[in-house]
C-alpha atoms as a PDB file:
ATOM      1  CA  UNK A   1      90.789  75.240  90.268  1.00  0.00           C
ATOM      2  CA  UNK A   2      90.673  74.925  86.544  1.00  0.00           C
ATOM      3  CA  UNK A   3      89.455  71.361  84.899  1.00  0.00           C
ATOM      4  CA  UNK A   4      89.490  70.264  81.823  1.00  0.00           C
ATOM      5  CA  UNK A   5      86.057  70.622  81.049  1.00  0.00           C
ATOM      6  CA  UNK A   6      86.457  74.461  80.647  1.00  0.00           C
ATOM      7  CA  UNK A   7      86.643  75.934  77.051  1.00  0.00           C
ATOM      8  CA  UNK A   8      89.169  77.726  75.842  1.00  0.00           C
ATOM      9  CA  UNK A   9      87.276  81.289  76.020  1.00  0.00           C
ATOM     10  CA  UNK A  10      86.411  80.809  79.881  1.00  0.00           C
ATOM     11  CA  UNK A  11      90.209  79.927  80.337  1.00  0.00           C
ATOM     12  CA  UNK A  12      91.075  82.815  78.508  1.00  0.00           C
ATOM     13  CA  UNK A  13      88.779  85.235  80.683  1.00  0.00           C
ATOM     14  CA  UNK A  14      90.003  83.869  84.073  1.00  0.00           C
ATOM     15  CA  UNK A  15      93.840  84.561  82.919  1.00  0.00           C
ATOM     16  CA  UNK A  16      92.475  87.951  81.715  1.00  0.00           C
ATOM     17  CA  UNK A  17      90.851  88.560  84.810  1.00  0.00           C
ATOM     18  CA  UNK A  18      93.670  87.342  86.694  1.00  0.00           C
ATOM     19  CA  UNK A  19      96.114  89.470  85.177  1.00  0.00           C
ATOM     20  CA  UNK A  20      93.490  92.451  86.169  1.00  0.00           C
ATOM     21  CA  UNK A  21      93.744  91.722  89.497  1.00  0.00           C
ATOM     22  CA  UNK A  22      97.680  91.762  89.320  1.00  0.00           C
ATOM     23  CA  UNK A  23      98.112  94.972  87.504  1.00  0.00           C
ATOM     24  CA  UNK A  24      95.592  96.718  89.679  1.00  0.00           C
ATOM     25  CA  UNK A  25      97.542  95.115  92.665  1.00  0.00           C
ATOM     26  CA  UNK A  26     100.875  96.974  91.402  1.00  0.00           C
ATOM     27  CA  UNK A  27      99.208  99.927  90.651  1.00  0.00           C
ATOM     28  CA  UNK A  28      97.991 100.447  94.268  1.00  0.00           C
ATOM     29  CA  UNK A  29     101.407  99.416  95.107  1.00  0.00           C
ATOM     30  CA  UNK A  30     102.691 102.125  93.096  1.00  0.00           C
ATOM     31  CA  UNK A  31     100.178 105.170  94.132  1.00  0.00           C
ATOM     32  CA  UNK A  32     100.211 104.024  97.742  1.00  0.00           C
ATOM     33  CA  UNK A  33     103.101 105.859  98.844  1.00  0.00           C
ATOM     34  CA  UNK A  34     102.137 108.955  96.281  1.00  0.00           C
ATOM     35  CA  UNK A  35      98.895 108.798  97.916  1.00  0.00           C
ATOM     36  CA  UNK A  36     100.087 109.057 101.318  1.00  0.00           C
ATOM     37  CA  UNK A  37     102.890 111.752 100.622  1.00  0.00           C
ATOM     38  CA  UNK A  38     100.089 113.607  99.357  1.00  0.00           C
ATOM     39  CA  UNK A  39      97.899 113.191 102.466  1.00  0.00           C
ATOM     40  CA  UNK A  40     100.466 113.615 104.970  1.00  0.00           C
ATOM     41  CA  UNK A  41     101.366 117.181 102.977  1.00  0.00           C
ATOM     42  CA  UNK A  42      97.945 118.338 102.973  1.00  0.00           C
ATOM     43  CA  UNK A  43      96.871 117.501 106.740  1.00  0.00           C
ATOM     44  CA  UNK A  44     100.145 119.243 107.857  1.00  0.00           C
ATOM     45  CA  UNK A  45      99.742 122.470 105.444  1.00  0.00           C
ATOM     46  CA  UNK A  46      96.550 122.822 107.098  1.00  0.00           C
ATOM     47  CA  UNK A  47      97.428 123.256 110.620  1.00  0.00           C
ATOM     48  CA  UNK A  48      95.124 125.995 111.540  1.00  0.00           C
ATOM     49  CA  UNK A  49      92.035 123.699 110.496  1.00  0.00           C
ATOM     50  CA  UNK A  50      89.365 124.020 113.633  1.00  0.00           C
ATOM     51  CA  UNK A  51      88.498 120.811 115.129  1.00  0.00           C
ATOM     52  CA  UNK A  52      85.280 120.330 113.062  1.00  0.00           C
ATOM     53  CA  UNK A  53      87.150 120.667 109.831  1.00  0.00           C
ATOM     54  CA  UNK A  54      89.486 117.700 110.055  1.00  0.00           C
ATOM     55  CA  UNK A  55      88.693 114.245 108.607  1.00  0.00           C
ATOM     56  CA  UNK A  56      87.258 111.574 110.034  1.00  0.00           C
ATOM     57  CA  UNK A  57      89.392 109.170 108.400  1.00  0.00           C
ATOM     58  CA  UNK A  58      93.412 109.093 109.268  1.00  0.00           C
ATOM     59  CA  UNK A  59      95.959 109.779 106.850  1.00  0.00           C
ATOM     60  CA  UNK A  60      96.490 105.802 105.969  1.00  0.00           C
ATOM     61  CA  UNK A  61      92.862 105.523 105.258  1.00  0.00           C
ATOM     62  CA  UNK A  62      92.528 108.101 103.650  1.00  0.00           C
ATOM     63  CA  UNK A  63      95.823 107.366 101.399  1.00  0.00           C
ATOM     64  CA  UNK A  64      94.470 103.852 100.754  1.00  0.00           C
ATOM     65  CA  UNK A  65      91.233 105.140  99.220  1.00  0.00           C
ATOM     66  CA  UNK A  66      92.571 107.821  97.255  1.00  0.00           C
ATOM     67  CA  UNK A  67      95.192 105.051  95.629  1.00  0.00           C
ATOM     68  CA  UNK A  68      92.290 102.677  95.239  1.00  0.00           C
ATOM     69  CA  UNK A  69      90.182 105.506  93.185  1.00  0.00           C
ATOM     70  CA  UNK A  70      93.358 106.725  90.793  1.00  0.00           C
ATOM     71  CA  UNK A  71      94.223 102.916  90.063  1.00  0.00           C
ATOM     72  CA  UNK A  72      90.151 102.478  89.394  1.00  0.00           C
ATOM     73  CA  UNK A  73      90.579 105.637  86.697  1.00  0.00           C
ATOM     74  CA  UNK A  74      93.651 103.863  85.351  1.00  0.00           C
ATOM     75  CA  UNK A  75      91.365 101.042  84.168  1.00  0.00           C
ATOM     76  CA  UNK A  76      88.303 102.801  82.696  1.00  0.00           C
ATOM     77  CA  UNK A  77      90.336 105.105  80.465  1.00  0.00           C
END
């Protein structure tokens, strides 16, 4: 909750954080599906991967991270 006791500059850096937090959010929205095109392509390309080679995560985890770290570049560049 924001009083009125807060200066302008901490208002300012809560909006500015709060927009963060929504651009990242449609970002991830964006790459999500990318993300998990791109896994889904790659664990069926490989289909004569031995047993040992597969991933331990499945393809939605593994989709969620991969969107998480591209949106994560998007904001230190």
């Amino acid at each position: 909750m924001i009083t009125a006791t807060r200066s302008d500059q901490e208002l300012r850096r809560h909006r500015d954080r709060q927009s963060e937090r929504q651009n990242m959010r449609r970002l991830y929205l964006l790459l999500y599906p990318l993300c998990l095109c791109a896994a889904l392509t790659s664990r069926l390309s490989g289909h004569a991967e031995d047993a040992a080679e597969r991933p331990a995560q499945s393809i939605f985890a593994e989709a969620r991270s991969s969107a998480y770290a591209a949106a994560g570049y998007a904001f230190h560049a």
